[in-house]
N, C-alpha and C. Protein backbone atom coordinates (compact mmCIF):
# COMPACT_ATOMS: atom_id res chain seq x y z
N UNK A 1 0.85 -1.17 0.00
CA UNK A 1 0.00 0.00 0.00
C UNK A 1 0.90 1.24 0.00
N UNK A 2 0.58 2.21 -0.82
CA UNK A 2 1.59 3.36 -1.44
C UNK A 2 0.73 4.75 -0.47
N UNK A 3 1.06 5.10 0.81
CA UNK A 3 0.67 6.39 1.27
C UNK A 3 1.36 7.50 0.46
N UNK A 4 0.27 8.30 0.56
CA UNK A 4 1.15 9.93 0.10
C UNK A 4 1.23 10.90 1.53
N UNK A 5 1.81 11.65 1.31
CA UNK A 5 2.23 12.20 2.59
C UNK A 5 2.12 14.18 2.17
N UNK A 6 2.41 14.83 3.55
CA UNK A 6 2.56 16.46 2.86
C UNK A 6 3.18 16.66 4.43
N UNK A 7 3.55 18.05 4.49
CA UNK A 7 4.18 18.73 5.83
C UNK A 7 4.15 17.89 7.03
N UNK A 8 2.19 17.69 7.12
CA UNK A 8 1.74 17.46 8.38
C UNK A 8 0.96 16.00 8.44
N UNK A 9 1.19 15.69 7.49
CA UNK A 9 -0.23 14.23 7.23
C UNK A 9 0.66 13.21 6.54
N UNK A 10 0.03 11.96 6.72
CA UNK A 10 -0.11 10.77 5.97
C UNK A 10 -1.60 10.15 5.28
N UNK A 11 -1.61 9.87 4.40
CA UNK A 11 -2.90 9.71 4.07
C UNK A 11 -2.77 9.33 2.82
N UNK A 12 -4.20 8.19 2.43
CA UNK A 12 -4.25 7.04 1.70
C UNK A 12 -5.73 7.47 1.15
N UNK A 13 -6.61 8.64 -0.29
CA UNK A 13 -7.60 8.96 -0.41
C UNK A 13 -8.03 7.46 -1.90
N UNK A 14 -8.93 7.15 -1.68
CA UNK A 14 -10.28 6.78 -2.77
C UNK A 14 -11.06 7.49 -3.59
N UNK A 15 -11.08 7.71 -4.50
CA UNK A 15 -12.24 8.59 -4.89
C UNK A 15 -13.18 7.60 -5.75
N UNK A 16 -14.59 8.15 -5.66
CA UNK A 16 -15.79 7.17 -6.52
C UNK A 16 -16.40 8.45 -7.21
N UNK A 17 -16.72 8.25 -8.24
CA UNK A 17 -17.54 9.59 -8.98
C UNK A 17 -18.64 8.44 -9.35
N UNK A 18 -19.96 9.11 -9.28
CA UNK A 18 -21.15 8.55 -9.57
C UNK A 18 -21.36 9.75 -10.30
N UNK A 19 -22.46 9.45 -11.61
CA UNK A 19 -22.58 10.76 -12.41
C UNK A 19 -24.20 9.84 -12.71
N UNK A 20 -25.28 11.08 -12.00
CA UNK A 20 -26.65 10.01 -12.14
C UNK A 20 -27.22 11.34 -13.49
N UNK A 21 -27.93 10.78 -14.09
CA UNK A 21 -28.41 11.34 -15.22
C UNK A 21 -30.33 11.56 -14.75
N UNK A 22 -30.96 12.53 -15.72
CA UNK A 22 -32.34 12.53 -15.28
C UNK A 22 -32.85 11.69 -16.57
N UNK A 23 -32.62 11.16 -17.42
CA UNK A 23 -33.26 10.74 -18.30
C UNK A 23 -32.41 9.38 -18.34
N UNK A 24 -33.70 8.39 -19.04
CA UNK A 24 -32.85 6.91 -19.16
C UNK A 24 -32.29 6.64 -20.79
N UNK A 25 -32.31 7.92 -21.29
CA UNK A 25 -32.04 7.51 -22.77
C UNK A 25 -30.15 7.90 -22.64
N UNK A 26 -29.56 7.81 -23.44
CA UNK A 26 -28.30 7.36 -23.48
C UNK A 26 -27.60 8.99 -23.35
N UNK A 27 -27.13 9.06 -22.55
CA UNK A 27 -26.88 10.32 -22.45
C UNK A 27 -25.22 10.80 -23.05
N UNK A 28 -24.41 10.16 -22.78
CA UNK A 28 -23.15 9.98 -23.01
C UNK A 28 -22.72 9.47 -23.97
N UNK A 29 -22.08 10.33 -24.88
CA UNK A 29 -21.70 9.51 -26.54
C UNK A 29 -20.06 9.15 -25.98
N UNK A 30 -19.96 8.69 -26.88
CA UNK A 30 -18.23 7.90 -26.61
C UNK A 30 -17.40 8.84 -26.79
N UNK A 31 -17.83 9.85 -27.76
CA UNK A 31 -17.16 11.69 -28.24
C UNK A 31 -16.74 12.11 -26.51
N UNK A 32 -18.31 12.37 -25.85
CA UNK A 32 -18.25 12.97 -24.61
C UNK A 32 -17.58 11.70 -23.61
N UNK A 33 -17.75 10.59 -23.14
CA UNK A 33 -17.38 9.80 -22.52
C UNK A 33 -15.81 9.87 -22.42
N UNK A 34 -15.20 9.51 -23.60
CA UNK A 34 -13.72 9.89 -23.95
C UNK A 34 -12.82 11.20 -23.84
N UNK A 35 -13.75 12.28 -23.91
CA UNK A 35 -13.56 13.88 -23.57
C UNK A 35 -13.56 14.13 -21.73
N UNK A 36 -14.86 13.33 -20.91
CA UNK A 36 -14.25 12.97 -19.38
C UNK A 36 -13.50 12.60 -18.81
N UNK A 37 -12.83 11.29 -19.84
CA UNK A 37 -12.17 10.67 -19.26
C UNK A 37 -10.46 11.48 -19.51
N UNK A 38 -10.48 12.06 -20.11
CA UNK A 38 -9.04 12.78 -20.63
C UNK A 38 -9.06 13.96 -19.53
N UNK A 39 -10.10 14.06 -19.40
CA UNK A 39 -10.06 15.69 -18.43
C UNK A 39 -9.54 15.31 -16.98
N UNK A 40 -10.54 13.64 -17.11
CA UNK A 40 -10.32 13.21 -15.27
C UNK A 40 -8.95 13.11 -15.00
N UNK A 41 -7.83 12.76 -15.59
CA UNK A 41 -6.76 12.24 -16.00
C UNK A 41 -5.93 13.55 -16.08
N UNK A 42 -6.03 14.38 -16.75
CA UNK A 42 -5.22 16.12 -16.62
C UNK A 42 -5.47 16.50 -15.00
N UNK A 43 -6.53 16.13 -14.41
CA UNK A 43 -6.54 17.08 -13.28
C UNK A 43 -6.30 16.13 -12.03
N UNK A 44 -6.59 14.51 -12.59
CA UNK A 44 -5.92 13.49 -11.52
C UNK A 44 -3.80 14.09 -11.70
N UNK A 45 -3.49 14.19 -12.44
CA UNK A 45 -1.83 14.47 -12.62
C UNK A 45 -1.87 16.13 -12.17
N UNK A 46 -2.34 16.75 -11.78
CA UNK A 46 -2.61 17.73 -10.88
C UNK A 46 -2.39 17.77 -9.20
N UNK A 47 -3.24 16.92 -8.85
CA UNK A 47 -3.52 16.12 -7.65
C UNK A 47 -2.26 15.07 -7.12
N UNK A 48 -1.99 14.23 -7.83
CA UNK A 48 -0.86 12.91 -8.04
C UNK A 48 -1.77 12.04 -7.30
N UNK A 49 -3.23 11.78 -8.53
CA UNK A 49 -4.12 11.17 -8.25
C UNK A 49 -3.42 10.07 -9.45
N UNK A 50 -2.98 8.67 -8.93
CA UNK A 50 -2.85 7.42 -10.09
C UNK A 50 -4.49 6.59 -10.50
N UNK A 51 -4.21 6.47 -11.78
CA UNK A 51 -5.46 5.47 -12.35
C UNK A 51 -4.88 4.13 -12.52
């Protein structure tokens, strides 16, 4: 298990993103799906969030 650390802390975060939609028709094209997933990824290497 890989802790990250800063000044004053040790600490080991999770993150879960749930993304609930109001409609059951397909909301997410693979255009947009693929455009989240690049963004989540720029701002996880921001953070020194690993996927």
């Amino acid at each position: 298990m890989k802790l990250d650390s800063n000044n004053h802390s040790v600490f080991l975060l999770h993150y879960h993103l749930v993304l609930v939609v109001k409609y059951r028709r397909e909301v997410f094209t693979d255009e947009i799906s693929d455009f989240a997933k690049d963004m989540f990824i720029e701002i996880g290497k921001k953070y020194n969030i690993a996927w």
